[in-house]
PDB file of N, CA and C in Angstrom:
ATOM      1  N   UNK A   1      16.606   8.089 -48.915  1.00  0.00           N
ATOM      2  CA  UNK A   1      17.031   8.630 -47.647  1.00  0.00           C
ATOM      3  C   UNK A   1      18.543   8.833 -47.751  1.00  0.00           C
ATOM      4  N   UNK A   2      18.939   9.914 -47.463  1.00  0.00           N
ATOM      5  CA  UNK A   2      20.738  10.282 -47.577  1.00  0.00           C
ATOM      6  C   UNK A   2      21.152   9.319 -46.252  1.00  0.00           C
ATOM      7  N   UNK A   3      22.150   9.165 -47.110  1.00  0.00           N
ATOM      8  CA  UNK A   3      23.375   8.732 -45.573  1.00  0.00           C
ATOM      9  C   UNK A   3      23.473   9.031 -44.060  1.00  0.00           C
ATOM     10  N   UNK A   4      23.358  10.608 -44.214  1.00  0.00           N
ATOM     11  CA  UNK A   4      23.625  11.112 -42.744  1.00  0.00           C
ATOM     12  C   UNK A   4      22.478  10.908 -42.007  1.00  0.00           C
ATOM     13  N   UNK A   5      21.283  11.059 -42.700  1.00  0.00           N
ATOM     14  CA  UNK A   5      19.660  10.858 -42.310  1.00  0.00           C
ATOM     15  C   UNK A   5      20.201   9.692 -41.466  1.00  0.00           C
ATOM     16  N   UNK A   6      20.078   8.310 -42.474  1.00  0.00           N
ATOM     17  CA  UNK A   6      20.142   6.514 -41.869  1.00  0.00           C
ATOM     18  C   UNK A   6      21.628   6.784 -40.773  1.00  0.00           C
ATOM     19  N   UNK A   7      22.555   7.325 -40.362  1.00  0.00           N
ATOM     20  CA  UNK A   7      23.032   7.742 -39.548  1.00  0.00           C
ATOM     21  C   UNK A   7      22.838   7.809 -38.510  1.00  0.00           C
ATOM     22  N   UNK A   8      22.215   9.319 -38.748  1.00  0.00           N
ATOM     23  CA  UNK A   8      21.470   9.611 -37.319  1.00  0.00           C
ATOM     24  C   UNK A   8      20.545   8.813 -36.828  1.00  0.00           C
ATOM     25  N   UNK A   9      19.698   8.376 -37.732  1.00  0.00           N
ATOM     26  CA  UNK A   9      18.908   7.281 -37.260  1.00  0.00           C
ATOM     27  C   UNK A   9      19.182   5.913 -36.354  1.00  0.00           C
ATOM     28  N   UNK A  10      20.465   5.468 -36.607  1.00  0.00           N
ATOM     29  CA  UNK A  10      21.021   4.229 -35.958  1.00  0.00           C
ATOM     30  C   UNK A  10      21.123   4.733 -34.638  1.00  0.00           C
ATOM     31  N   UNK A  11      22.436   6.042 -35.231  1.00  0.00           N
ATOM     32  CA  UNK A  11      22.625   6.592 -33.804  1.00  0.00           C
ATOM     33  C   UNK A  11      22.108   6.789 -32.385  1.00  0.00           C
ATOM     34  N   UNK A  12      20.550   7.506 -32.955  1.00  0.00           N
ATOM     35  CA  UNK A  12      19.390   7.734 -31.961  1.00  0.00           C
ATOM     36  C   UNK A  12      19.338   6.490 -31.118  1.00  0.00           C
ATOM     37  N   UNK A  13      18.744   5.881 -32.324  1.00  0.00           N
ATOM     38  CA  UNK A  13      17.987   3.858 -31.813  1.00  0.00           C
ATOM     39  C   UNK A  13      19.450   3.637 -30.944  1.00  0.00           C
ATOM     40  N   UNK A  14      20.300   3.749 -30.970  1.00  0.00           N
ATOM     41  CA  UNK A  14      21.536   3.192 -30.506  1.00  0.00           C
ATOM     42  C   UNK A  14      21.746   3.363 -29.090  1.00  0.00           C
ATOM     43  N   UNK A  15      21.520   4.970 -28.905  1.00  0.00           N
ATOM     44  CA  UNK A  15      21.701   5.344 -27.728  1.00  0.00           C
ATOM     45  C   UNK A  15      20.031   5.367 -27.261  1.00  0.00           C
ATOM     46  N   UNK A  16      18.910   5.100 -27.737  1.00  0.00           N
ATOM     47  CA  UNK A  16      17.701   5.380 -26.772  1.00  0.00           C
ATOM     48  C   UNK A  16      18.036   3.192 -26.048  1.00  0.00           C
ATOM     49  N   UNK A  17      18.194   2.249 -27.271  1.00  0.00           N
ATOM     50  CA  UNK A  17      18.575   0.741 -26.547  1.00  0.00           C
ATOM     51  C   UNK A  17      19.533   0.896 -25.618  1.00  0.00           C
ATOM     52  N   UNK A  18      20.576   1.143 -25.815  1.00  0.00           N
ATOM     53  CA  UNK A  18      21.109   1.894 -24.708  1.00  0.00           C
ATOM     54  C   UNK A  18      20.693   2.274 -23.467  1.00  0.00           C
ATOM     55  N   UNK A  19      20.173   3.269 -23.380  1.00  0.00           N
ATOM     56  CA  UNK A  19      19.177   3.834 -22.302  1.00  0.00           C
ATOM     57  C   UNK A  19      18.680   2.680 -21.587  1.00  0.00           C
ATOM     58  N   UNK A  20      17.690   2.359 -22.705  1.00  0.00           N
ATOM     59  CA  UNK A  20      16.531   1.073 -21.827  1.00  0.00           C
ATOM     60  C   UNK A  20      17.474  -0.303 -21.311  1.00  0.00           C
ATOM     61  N   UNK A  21      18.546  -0.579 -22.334  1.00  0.00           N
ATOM     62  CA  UNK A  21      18.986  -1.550 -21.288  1.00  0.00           C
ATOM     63  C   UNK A  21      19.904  -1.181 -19.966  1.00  0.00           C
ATOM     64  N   UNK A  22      19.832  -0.146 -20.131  1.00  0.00           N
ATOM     65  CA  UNK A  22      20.776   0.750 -18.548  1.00  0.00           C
ATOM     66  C   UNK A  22      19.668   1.197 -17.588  1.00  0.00           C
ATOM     67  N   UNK A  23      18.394   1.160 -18.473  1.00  0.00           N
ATOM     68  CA  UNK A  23      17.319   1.601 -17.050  1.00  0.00           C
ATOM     69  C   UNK A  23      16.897   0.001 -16.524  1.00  0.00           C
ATOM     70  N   UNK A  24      16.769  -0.825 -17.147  1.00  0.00           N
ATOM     71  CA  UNK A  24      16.177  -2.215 -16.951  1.00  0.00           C
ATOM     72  C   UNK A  24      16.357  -2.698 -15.153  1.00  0.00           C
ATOM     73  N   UNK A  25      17.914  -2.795 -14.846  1.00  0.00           N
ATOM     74  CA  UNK A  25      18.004  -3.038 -13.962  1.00  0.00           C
ATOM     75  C   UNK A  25      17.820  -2.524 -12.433  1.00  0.00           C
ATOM     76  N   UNK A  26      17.951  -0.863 -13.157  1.00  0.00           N
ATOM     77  CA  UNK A  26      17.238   0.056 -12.101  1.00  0.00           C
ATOM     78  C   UNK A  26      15.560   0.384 -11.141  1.00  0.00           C
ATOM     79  N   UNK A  27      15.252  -0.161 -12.548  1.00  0.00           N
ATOM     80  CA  UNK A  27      13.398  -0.380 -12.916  1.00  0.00           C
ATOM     81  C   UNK A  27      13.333  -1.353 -11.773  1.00  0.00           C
ATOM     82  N   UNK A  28      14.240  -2.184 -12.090  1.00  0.00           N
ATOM     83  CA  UNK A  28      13.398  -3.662 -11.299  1.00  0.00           C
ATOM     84  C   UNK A  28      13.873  -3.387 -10.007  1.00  0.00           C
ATOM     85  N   UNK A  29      15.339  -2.936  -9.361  1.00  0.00           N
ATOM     86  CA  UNK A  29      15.813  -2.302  -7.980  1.00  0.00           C
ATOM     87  C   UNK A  29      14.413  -1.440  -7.629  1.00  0.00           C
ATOM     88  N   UNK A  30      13.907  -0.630  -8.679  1.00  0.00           N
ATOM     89  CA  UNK A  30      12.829   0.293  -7.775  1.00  0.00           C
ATOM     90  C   UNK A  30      11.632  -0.628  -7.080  1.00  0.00           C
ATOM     91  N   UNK A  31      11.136  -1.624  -8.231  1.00  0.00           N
ATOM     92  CA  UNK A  31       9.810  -2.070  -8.183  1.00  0.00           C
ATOM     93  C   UNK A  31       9.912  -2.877  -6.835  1.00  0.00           C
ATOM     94  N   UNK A  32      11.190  -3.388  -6.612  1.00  0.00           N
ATOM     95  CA  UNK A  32      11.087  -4.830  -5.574  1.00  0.00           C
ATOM     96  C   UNK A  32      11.397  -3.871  -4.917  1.00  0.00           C
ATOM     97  N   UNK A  33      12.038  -2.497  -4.430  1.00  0.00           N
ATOM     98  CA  UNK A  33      12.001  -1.811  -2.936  1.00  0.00           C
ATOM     99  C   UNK A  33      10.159  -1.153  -2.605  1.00  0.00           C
ATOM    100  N   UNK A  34      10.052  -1.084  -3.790  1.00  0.00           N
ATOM    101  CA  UNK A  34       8.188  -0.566  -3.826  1.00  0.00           C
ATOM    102  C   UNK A  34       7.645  -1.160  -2.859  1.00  0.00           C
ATOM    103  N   UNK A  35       7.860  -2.377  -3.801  1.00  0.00           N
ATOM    104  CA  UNK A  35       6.936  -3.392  -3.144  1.00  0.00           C
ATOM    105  C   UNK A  35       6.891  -4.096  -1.872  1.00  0.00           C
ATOM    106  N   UNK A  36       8.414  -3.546  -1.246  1.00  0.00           N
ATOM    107  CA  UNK A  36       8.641  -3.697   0.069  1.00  0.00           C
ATOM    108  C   UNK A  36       8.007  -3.148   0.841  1.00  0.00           C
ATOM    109  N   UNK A  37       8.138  -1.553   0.524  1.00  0.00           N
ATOM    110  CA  UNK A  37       7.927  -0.688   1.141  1.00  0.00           C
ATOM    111  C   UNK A  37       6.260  -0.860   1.548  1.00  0.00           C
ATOM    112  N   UNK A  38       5.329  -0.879   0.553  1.00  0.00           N
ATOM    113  CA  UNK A  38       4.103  -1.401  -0.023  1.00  0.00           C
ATOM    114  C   UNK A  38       3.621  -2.829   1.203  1.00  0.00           C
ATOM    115  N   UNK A  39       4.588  -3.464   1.263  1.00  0.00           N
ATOM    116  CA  UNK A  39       4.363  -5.038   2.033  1.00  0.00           C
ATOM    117  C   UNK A  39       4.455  -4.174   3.212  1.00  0.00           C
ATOM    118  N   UNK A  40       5.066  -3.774   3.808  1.00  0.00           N
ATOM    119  CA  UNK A  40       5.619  -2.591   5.306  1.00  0.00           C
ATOM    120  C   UNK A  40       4.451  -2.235   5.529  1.00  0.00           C
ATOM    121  N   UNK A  41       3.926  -1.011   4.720  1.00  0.00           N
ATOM    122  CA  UNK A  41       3.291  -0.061   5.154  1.00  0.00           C
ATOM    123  C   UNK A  41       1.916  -1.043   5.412  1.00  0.00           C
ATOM    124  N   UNK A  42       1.471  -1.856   4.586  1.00  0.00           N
ATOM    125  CA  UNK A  42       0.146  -2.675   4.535  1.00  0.00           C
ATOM    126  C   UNK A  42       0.339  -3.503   6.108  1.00  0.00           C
ATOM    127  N   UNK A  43       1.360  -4.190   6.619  1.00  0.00           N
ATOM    128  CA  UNK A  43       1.520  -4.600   7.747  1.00  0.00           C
ATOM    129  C   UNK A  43       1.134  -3.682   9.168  1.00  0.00           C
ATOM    130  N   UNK A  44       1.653  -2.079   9.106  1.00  0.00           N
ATOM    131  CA  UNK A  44       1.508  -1.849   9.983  1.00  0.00           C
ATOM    132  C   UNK A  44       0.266  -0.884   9.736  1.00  0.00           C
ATOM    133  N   UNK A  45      -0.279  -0.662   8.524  1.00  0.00           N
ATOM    134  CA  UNK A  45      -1.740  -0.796   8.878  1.00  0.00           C
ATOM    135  C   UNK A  45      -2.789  -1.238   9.069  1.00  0.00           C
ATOM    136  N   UNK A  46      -2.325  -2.985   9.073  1.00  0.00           N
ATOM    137  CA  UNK A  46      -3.214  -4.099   9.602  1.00  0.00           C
ATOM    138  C   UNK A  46      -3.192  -3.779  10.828  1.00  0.00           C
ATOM    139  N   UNK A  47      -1.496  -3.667  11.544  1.00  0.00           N
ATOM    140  CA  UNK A  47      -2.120  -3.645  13.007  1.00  0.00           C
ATOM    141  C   UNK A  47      -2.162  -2.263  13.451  1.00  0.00           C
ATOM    142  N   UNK A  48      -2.335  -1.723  13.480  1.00  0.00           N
ATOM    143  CA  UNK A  48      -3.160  -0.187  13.488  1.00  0.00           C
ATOM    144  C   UNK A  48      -4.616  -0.314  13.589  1.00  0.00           C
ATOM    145  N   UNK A  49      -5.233  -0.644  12.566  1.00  0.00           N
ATOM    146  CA  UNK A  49      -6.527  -1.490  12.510  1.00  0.00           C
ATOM    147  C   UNK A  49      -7.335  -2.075  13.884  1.00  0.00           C
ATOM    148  N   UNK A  50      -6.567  -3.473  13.933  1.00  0.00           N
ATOM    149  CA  UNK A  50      -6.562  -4.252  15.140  1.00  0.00           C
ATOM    150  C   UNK A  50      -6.597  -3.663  16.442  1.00  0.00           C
ATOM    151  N   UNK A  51      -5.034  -2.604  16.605  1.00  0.00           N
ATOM    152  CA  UNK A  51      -5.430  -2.305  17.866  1.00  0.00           C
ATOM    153  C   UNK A  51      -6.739  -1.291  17.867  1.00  0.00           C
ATOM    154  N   UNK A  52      -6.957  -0.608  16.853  1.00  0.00           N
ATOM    155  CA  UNK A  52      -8.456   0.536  17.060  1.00  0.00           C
ATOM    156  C   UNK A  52      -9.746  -0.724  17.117  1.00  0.00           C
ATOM    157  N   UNK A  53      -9.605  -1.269  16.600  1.00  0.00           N
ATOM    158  CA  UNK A  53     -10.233  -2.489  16.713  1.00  0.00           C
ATOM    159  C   UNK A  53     -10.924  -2.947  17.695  1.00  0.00           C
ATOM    160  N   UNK A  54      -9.796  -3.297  18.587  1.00  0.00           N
ATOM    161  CA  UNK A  54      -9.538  -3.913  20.101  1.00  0.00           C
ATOM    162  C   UNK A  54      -9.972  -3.132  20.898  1.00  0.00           C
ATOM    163  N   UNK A  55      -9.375  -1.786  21.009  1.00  0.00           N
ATOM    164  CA  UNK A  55      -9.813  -0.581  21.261  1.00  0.00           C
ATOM    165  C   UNK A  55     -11.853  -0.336  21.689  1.00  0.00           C
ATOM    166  N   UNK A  56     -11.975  -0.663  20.249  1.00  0.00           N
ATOM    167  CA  UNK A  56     -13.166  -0.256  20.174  1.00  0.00           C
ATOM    168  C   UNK A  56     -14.020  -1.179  20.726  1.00  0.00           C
ATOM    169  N   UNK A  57     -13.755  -2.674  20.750  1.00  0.00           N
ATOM    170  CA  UNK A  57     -14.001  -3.782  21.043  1.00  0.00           C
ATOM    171  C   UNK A  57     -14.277  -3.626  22.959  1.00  0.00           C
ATOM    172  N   UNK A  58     -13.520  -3.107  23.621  1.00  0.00           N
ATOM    173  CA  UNK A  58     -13.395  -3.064  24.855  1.00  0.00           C
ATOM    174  C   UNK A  58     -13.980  -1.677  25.133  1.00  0.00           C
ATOM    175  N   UNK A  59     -14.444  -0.788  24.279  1.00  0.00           N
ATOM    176  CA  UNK A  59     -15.195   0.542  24.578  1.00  0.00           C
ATOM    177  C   UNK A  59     -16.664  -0.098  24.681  1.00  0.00           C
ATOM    178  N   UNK A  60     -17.414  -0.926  23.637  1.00  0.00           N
ATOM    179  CA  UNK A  60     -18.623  -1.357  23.363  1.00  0.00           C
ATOM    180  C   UNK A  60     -18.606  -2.187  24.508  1.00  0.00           C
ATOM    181  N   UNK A  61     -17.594  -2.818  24.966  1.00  0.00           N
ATOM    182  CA  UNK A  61     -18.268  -3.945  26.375  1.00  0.00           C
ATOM    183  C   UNK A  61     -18.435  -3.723  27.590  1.00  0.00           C
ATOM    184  N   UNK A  62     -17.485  -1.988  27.498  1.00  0.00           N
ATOM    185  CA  UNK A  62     -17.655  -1.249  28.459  1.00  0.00           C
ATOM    186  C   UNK A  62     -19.303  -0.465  28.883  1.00  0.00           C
ATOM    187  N   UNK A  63     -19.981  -0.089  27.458  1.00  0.00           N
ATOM    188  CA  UNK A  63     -21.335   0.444  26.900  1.00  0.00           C
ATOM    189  C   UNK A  63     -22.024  -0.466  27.936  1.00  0.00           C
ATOM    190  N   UNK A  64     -21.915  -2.176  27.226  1.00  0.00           N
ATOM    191  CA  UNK A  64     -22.483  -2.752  27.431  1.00  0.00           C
ATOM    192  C   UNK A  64     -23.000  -3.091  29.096  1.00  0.00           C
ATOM    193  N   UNK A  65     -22.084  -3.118  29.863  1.00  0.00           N
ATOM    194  CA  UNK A  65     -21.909  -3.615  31.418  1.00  0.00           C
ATOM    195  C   UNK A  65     -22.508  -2.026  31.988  1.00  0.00           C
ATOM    196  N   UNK A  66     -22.297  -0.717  31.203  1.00  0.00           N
ATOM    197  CA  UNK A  66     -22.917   0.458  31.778  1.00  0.00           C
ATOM    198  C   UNK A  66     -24.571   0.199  31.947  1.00  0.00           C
ATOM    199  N   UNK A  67     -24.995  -0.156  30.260  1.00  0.00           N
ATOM    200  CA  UNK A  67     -26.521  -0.075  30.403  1.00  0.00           C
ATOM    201  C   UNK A  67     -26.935  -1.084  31.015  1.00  0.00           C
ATOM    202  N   UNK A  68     -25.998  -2.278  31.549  1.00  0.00           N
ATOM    203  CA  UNK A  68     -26.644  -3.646  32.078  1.00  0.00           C
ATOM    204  C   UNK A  68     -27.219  -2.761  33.812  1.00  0.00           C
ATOM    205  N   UNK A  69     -25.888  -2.509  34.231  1.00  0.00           N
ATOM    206  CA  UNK A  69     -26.206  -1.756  35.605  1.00  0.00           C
ATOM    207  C   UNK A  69     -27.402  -1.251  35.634  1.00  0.00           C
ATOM    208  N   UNK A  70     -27.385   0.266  34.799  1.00  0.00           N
ATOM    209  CA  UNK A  70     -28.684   1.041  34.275  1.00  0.00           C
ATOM    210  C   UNK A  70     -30.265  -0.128  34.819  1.00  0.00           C
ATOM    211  N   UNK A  71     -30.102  -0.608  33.651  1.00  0.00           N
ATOM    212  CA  UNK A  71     -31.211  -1.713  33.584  1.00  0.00           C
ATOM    213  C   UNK A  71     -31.661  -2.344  35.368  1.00  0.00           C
ATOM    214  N   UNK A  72     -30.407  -3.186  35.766  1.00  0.00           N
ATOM    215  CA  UNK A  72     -30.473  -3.606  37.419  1.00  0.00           C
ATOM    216  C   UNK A  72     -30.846  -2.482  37.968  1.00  0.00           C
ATOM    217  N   UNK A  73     -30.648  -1.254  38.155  1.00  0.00           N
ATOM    218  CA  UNK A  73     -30.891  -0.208  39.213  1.00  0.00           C
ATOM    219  C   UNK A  73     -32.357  -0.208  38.532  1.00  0.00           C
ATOM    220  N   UNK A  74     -32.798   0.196  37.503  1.00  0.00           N
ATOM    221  CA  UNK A  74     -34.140   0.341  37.118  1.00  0.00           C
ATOM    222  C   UNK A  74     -35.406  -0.307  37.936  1.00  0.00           C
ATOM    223  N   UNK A  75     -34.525  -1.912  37.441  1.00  0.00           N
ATOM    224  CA  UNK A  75     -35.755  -2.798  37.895  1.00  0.00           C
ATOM    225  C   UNK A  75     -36.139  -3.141  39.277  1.00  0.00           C
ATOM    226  N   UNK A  76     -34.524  -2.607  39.995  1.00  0.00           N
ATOM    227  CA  UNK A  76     -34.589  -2.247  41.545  1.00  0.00           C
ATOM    228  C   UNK A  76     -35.376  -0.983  42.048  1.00  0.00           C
ATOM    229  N   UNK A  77     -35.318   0.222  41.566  1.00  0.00           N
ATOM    230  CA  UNK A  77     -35.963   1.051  41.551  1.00  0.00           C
ATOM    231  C   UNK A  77     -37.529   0.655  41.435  1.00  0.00           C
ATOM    232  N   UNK A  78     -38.066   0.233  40.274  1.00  0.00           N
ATOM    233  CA  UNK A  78     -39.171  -0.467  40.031  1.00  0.00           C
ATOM    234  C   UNK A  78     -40.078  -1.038  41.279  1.00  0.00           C
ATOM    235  N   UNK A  79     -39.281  -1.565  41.778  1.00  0.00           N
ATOM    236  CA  UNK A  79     -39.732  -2.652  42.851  1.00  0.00           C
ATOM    237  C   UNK A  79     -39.926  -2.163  44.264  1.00  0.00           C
ATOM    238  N   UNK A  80     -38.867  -1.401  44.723  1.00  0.00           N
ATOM    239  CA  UNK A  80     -39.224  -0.174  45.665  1.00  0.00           C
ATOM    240  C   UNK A  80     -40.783   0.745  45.344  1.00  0.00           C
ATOM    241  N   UNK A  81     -41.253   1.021  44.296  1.00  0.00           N
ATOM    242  CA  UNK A  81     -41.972   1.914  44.143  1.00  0.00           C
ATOM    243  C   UNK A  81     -42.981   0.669  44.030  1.00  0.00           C
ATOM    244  N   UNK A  82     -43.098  -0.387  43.457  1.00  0.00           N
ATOM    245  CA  UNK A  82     -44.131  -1.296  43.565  1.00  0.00           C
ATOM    246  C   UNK A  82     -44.547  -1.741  45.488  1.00  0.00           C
ATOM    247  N   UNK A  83     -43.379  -1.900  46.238  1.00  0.00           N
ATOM    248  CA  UNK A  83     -43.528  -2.559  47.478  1.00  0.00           C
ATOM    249  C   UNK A  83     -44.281  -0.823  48.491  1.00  0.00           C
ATOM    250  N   UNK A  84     -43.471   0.377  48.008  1.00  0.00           N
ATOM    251  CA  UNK A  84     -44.630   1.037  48.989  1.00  0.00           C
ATOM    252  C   UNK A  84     -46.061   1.657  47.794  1.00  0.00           C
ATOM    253  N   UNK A  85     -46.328   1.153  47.093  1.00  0.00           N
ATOM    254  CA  UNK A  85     -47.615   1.074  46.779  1.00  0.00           C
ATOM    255  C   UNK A  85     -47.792   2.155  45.631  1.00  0.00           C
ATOM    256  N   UNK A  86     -45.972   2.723  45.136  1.00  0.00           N
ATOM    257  CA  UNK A  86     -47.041   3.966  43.857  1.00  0.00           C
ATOM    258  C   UNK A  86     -46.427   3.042  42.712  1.00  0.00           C
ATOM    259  N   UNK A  87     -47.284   4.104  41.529  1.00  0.00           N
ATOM    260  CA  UNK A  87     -46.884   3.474  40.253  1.00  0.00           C
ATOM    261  C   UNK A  87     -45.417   3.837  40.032  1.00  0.00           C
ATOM    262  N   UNK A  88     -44.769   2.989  39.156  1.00  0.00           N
ATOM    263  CA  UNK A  88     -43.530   3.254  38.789  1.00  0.00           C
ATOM    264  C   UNK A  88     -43.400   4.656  37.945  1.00  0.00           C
ATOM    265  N   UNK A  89     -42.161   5.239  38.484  1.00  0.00           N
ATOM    266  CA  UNK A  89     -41.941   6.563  37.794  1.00  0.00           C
ATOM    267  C   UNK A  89     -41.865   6.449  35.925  1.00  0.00           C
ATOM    268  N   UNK A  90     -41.229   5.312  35.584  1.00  0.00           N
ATOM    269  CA  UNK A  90     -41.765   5.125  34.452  1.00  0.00           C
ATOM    270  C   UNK A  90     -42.888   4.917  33.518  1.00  0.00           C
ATOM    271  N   UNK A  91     -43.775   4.490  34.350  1.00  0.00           N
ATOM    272  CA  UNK A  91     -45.379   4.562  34.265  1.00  0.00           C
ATOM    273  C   UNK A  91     -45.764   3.260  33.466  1.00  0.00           C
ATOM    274  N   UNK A  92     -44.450   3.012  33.127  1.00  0.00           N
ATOM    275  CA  UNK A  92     -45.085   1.438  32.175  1.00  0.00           C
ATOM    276  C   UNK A  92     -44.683   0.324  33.241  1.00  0.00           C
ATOM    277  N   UNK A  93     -44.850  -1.390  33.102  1.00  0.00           N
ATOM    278  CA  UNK A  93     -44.603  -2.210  34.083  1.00  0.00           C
ATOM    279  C   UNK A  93     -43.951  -3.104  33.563  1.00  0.00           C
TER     280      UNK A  93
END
């Protein structure tokens, strides 16, 4: 191998170690703001979550207290049609 070859060769290696130990500290500034950012965003789509959650939680109990009514008027209904003497409009008992 000539001289100038093993040269250039150091040279390269010289300046690419170089490089990497000048990116090293940058690398790690990125990763720990990442991972901030990463911790952030995961937080406020926990509670995002929660409130649709909650949300939804108080829509279903709303369902619930609708068809309960439903049901009471039914069986009130029911009973009217039993006391003057026809069959229930539902036809079952």
């Amino acid at each position: 191998m000539s001289p100038e070859l093993q040269v250039a060769l150091i040279a390269a290696a010289s300046v690419i170690g170089a490089a990497v130990v000048a990116a090293i500290p940058a690398l790690l500034t990125l990763q720990r703001r990442t991972t901030g950012a990463v911790a952030a965003e995961g937080t406020a789509t926990r509670e995002a979550l929660d409130t649709i959650a909650r949300a939804l939680n108080t829509r279903i109990d709303d369902v619930r207290d609708d068809v309960a009514r439903v049901r009471e008027w039914q069986a009130g209904h029911d009973a009217e049609h039993v006391l003057i003497g026809r069959q229930t409009p539902r036809g079952d008992t």
